[in-house]
C-alpha atoms as a PDB file:
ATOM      1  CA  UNK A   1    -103.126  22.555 -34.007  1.00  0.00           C
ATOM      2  CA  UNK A   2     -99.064  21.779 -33.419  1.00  0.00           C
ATOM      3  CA  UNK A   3     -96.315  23.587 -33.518  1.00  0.00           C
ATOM      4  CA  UNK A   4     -93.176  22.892 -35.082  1.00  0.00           C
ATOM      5  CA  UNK A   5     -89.768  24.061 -37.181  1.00  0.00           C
ATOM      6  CA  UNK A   6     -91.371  24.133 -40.584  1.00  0.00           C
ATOM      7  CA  UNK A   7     -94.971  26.239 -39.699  1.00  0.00           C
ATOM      8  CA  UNK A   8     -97.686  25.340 -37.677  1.00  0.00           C
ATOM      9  CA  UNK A   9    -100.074  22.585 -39.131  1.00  0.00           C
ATOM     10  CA  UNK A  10    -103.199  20.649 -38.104  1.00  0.00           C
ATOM     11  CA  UNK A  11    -103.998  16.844 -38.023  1.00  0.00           C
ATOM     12  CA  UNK A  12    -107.562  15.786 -39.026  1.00  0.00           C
ATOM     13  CA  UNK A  13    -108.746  11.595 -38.697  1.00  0.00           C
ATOM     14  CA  UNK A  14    -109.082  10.158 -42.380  1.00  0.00           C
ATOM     15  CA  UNK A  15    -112.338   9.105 -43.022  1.00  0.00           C
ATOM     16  CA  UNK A  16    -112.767   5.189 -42.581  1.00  0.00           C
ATOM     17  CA  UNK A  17    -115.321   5.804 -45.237  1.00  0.00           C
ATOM     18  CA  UNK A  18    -112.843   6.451 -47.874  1.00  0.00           C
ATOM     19  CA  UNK A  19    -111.211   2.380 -47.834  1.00  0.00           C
ATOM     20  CA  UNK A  20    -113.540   1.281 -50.245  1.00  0.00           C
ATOM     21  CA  UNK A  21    -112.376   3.832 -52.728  1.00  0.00           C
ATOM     22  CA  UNK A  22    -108.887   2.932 -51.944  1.00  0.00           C
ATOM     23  CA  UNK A  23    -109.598  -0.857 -52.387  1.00  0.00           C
ATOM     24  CA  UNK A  24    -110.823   0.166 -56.024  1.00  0.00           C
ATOM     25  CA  UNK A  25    -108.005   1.517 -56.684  1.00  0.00           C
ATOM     26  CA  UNK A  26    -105.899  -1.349 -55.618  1.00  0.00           C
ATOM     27  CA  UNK A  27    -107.489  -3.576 -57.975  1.00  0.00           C
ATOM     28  CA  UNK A  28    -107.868  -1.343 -60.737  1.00  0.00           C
ATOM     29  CA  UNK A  29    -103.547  -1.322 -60.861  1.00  0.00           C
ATOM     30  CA  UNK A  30    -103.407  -4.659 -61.077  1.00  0.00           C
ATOM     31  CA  UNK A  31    -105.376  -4.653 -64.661  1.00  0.00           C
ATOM     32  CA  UNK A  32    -103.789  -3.713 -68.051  1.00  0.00           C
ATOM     33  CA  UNK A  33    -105.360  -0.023 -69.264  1.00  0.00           C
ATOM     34  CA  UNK A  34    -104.667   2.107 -72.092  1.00  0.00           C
ATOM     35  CA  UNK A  35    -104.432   6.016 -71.334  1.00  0.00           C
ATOM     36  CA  UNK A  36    -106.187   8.366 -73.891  1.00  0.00           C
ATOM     37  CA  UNK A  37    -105.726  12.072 -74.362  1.00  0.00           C
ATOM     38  CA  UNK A  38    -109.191  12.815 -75.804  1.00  0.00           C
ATOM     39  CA  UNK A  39    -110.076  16.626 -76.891  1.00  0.00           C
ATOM     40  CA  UNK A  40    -113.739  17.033 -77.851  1.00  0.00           C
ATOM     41  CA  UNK A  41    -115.231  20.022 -79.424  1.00  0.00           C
ATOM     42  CA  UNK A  42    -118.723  19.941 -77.113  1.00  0.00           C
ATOM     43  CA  UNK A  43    -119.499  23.334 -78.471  1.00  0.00           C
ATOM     44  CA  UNK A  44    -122.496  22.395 -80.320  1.00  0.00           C
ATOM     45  CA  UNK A  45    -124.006  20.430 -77.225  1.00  0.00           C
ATOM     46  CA  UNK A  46    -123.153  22.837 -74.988  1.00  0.00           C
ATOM     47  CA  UNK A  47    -125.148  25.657 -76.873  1.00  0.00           C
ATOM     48  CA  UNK A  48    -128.057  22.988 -77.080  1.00  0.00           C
ATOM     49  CA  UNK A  49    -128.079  22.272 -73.415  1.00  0.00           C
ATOM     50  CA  UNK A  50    -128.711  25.919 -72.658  1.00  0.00           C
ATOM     51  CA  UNK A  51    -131.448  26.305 -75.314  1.00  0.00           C
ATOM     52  CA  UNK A  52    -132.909  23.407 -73.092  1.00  0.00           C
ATOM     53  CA  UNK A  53    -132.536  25.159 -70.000  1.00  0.00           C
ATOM     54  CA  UNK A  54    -133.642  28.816 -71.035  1.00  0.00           C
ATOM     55  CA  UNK A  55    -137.014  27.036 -71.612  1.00  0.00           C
ATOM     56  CA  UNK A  56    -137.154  25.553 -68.441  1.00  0.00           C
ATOM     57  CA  UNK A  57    -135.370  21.739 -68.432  1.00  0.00           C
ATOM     58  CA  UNK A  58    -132.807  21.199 -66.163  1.00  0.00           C
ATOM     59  CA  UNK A  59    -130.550  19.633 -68.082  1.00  0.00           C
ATOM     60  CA  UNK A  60    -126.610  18.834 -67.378  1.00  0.00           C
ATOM     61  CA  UNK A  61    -123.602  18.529 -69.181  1.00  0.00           C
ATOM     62  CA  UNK A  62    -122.638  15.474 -67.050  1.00  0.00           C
ATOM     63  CA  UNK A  63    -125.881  13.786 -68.344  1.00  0.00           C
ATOM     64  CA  UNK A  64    -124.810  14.419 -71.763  1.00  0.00           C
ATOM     65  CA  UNK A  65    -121.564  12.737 -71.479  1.00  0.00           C
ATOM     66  CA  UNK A  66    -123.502   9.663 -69.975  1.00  0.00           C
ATOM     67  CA  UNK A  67    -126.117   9.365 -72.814  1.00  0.00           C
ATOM     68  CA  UNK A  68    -122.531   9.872 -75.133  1.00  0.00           C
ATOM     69  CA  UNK A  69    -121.098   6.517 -73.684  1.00  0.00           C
ATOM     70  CA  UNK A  70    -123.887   4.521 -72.642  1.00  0.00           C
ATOM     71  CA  UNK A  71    -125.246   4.880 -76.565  1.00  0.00           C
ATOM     72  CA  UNK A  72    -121.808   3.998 -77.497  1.00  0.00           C
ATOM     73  CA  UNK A  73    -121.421   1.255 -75.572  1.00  0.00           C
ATOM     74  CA  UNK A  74    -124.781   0.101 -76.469  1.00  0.00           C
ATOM     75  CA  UNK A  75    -124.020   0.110 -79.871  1.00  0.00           C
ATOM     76  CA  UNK A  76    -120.741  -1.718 -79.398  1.00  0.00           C
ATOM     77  CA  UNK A  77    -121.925  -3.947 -76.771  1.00  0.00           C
ATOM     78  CA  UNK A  78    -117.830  -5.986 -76.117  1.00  0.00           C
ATOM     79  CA  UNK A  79    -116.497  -2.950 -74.679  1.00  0.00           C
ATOM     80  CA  UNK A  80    -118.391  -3.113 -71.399  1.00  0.00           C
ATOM     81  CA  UNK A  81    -118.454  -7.006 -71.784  1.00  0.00           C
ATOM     82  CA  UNK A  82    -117.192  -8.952 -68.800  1.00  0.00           C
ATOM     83  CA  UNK A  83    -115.268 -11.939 -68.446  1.00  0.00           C
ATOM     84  CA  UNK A  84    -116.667 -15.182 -66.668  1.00  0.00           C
ATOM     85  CA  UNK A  85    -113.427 -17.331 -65.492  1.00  0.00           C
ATOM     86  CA  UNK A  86    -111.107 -17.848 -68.566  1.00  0.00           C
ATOM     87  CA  UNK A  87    -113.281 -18.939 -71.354  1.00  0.00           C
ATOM     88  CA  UNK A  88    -116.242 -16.622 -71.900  1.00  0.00           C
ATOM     89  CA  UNK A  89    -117.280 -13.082 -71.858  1.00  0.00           C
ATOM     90  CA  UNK A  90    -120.719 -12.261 -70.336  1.00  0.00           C
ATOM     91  CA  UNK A  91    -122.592  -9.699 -73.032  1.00  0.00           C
ATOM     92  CA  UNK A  92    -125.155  -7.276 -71.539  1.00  0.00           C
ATOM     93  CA  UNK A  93    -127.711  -5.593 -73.438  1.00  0.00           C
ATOM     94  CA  UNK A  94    -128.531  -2.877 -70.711  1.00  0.00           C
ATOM     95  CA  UNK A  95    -125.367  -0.601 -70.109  1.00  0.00           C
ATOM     96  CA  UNK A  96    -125.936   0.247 -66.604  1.00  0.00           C
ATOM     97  CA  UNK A  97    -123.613   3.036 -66.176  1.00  0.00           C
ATOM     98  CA  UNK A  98    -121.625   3.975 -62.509  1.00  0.00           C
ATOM     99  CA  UNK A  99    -121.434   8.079 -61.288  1.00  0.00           C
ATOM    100  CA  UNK A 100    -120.246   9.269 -58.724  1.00  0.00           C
ATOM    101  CA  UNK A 101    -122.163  11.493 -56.288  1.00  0.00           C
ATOM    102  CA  UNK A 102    -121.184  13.299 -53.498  1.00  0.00           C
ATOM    103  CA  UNK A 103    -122.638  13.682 -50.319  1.00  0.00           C
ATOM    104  CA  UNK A 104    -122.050  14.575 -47.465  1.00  0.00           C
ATOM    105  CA  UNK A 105    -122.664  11.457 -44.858  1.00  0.00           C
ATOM    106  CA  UNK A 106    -125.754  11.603 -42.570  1.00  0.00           C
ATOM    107  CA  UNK A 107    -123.324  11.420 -39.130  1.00  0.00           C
ATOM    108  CA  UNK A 108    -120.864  13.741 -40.639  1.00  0.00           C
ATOM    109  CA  UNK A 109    -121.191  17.083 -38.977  1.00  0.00           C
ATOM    110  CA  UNK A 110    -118.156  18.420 -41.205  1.00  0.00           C
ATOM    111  CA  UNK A 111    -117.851  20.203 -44.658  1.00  0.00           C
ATOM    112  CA  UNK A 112    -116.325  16.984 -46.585  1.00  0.00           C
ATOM    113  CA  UNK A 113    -118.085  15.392 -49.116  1.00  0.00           C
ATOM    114  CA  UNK A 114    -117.838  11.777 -50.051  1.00  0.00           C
ATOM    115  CA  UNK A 115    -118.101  10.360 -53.749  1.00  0.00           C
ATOM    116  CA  UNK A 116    -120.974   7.589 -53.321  1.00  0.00           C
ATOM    117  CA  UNK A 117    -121.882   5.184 -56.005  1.00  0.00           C
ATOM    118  CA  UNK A 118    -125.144   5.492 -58.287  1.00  0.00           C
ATOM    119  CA  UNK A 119    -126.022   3.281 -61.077  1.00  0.00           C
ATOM    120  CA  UNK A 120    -128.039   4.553 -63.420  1.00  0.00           C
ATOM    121  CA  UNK A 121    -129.846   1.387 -64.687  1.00  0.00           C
ATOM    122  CA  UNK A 122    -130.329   1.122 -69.099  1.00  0.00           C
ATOM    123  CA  UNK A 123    -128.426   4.664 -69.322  1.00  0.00           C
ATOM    124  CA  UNK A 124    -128.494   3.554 -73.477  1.00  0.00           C
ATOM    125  CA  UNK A 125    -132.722   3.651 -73.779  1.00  0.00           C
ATOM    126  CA  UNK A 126    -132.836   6.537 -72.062  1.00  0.00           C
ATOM    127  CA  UNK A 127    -132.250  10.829 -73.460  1.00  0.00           C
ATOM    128  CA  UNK A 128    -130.430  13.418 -71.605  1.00  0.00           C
ATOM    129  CA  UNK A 129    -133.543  14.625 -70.124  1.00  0.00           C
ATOM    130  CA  UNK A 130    -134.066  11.529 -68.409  1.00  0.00           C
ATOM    131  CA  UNK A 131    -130.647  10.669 -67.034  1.00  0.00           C
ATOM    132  CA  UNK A 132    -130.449  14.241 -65.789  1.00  0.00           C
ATOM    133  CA  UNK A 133    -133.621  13.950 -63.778  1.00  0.00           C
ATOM    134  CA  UNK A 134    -132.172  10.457 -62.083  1.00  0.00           C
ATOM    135  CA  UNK A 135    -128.348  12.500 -61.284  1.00  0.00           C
ATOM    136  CA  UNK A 136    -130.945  15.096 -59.478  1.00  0.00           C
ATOM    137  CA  UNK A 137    -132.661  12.664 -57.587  1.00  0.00           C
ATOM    138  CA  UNK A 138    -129.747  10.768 -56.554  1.00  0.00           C
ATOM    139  CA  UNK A 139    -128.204  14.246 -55.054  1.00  0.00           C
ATOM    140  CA  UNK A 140    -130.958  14.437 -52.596  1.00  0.00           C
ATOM    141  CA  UNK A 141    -132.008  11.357 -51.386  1.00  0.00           C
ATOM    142  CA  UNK A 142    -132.185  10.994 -47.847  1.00  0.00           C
ATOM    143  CA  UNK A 143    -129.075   8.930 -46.235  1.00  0.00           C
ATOM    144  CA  UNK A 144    -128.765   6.817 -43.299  1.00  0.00           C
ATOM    145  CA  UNK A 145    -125.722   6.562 -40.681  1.00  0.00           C
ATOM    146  CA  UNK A 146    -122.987   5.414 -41.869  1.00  0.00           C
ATOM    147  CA  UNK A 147    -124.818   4.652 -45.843  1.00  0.00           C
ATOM    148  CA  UNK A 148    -122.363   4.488 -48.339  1.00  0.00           C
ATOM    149  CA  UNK A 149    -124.103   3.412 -51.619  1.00  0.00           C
ATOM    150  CA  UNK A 150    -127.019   5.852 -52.490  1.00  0.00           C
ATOM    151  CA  UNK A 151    -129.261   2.791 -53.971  1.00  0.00           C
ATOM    152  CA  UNK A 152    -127.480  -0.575 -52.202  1.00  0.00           C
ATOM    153  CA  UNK A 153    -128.480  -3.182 -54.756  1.00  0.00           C
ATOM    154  CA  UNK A 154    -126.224  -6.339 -55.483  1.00  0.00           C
ATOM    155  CA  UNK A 155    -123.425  -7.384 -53.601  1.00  0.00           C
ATOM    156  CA  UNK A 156    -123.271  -3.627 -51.572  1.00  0.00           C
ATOM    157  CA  UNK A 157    -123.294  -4.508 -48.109  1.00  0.00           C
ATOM    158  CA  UNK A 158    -125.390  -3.286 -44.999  1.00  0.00           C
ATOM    159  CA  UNK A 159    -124.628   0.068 -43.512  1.00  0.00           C
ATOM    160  CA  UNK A 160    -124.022  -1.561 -40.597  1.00  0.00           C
ATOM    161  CA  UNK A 161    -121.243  -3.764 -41.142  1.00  0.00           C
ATOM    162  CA  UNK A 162    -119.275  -1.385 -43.146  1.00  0.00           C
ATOM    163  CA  UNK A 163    -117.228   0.197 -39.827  1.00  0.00           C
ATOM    164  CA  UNK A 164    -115.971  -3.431 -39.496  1.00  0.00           C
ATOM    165  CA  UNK A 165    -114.881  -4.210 -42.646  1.00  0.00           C
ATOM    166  CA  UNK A 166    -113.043  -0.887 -42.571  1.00  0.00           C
ATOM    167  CA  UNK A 167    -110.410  -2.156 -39.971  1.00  0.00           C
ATOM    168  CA  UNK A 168    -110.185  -5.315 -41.368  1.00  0.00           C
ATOM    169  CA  UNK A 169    -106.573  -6.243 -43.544  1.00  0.00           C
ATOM    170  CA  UNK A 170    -106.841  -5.021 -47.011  1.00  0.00           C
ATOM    171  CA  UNK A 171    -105.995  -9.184 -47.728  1.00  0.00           C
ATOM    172  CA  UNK A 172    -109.051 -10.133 -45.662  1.00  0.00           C
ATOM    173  CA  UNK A 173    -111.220  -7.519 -47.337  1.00  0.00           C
ATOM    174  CA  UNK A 174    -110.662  -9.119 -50.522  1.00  0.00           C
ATOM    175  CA  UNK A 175    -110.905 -12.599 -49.807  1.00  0.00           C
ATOM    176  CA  UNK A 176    -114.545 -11.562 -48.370  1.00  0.00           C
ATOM    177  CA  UNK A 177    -115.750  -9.243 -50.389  1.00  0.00           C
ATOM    178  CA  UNK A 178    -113.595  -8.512 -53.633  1.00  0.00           C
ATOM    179  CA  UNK A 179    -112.830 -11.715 -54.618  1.00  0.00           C
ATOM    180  CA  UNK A 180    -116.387 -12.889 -54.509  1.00  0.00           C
ATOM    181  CA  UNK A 181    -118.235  -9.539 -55.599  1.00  0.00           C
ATOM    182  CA  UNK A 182    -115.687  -9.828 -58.971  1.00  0.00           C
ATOM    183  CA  UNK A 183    -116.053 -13.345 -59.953  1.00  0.00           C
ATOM    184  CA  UNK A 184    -119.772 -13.254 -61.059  1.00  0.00           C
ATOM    185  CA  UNK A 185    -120.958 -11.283 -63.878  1.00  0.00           C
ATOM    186  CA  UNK A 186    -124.336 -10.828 -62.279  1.00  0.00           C
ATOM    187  CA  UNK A 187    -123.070  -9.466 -59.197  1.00  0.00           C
ATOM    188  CA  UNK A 188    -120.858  -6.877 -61.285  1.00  0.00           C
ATOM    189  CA  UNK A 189    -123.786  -5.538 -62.717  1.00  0.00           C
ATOM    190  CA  UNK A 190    -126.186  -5.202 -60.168  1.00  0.00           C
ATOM    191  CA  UNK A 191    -123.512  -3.668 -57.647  1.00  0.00           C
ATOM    192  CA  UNK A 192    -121.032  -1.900 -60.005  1.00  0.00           C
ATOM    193  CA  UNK A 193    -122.719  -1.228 -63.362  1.00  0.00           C
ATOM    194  CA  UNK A 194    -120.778  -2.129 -66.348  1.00  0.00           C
ATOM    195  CA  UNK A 195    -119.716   1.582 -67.183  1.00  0.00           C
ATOM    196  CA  UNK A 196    -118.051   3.830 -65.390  1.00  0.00           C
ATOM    197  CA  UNK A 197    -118.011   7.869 -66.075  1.00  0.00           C
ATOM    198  CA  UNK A 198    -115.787   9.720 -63.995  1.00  0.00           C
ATOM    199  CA  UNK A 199    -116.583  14.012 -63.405  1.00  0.00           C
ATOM    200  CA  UNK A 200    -113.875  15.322 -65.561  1.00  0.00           C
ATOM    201  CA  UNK A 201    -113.247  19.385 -65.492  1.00  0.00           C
ATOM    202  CA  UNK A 202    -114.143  20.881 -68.776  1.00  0.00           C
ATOM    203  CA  UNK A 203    -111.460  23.571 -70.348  1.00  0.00           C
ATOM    204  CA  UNK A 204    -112.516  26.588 -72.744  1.00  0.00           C
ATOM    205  CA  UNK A 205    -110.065  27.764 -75.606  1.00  0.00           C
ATOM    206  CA  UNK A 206    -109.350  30.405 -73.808  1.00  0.00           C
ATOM    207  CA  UNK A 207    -107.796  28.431 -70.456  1.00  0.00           C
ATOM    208  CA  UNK A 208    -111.481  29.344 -68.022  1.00  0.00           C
ATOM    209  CA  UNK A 209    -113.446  26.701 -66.187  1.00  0.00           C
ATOM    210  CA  UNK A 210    -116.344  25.399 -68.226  1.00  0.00           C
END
């Protein structure tokens, strides 16, 4: 705690954890996106999800949205497509879809909770039942020090390697890891999933939380 002309204030260390997010998020400016303003009526799955649950399923709205995407994407297979060097884009059949979970790290003895990768592997063959059952799981398996990826598969790399590559240069991080994780199709996949579904905050008609 400090002291000083505009009101006291507190410094706390940022998380070395956190760079790989922030690595993400310098690559994903460097691509061409297209921003949506999307407003779905989920009224009718919302009402079913709690039928489900008043007889005993835990289901989740999150799930829901994942089943939503991976079908879709399934069904239109390009739009998670990815691109081998210039000439050709690699197809899946399986749409492998990324969440984010957080957790709070094994060594952590503070409150903050970190977003950790999870894959949920063929997300399209699977219902809302099913997916929610895997989000569950994911939320309480056990971590290791320093773990960062809930189910390491791919290109993730050890546990214990990730404090160095941390305080590396951003420009060295990519050149070893980026760089080489992003040019193969296969490594994508295994690491990364091809979809992504971010948590996004649901909003009633009337302006509550929902």
């Amino acid at each position: 705690m400090s002291d000083d002309p505009l009101g006291r204030f507190h410094m706390l260390p940022y998380p070395l954890e956190r760079t790989a997010g922030l690595d993400l998020f310098r690559h994903a400016k460097s691509k061409h996106y297209v921003p949506v303003l999307l407003d779905t009526d989920v009224t009718a799955a919302r009402a079913a999800i709690g039928r489900r649950r008043r007889e005993g399923d835990d289901l989740s709205l999150t799930a829901w949205v994942v089943k939503c995407v991976a079908q879709a994407a399934g069904e239109h297979r390009r739009v998670h497509a990815v691109r081998r060097g210039h000439r050709r884009l690699v197809v899946f059949d399986d749409v492998d879809v990324a969440l984010a979970v957080y957790r709070r790290l094994a060594d952590d003895e503070s409150d903050e909770r970190m977003p950790m990768p999870f894959v949920l592997r063929r997300a399209n063959e699977k219902d809302v039942g099913a997916i929610s059952a895997e989000v569950r799981r994911a939320q309480k398996l056990p971590l290791g020090p320093r773990q960062q990826w809930l189910e390491a598969r791919g290109f993730a790399p050890p546990s214990w390697l990730l404090p160095l590559a941390f305080r590396t240069p951003a420009v060295l991080r990519r050149w070893l890891y980026w760089d080489r994780l992003l040019r193969s199709p296969r490594r994508i996949k295994e690491t990364m999933g091809t979809v992504m579904v971010t948590s996004v905050p649901l909003t009633s008609r009337s302006g509550g939380g929902g």
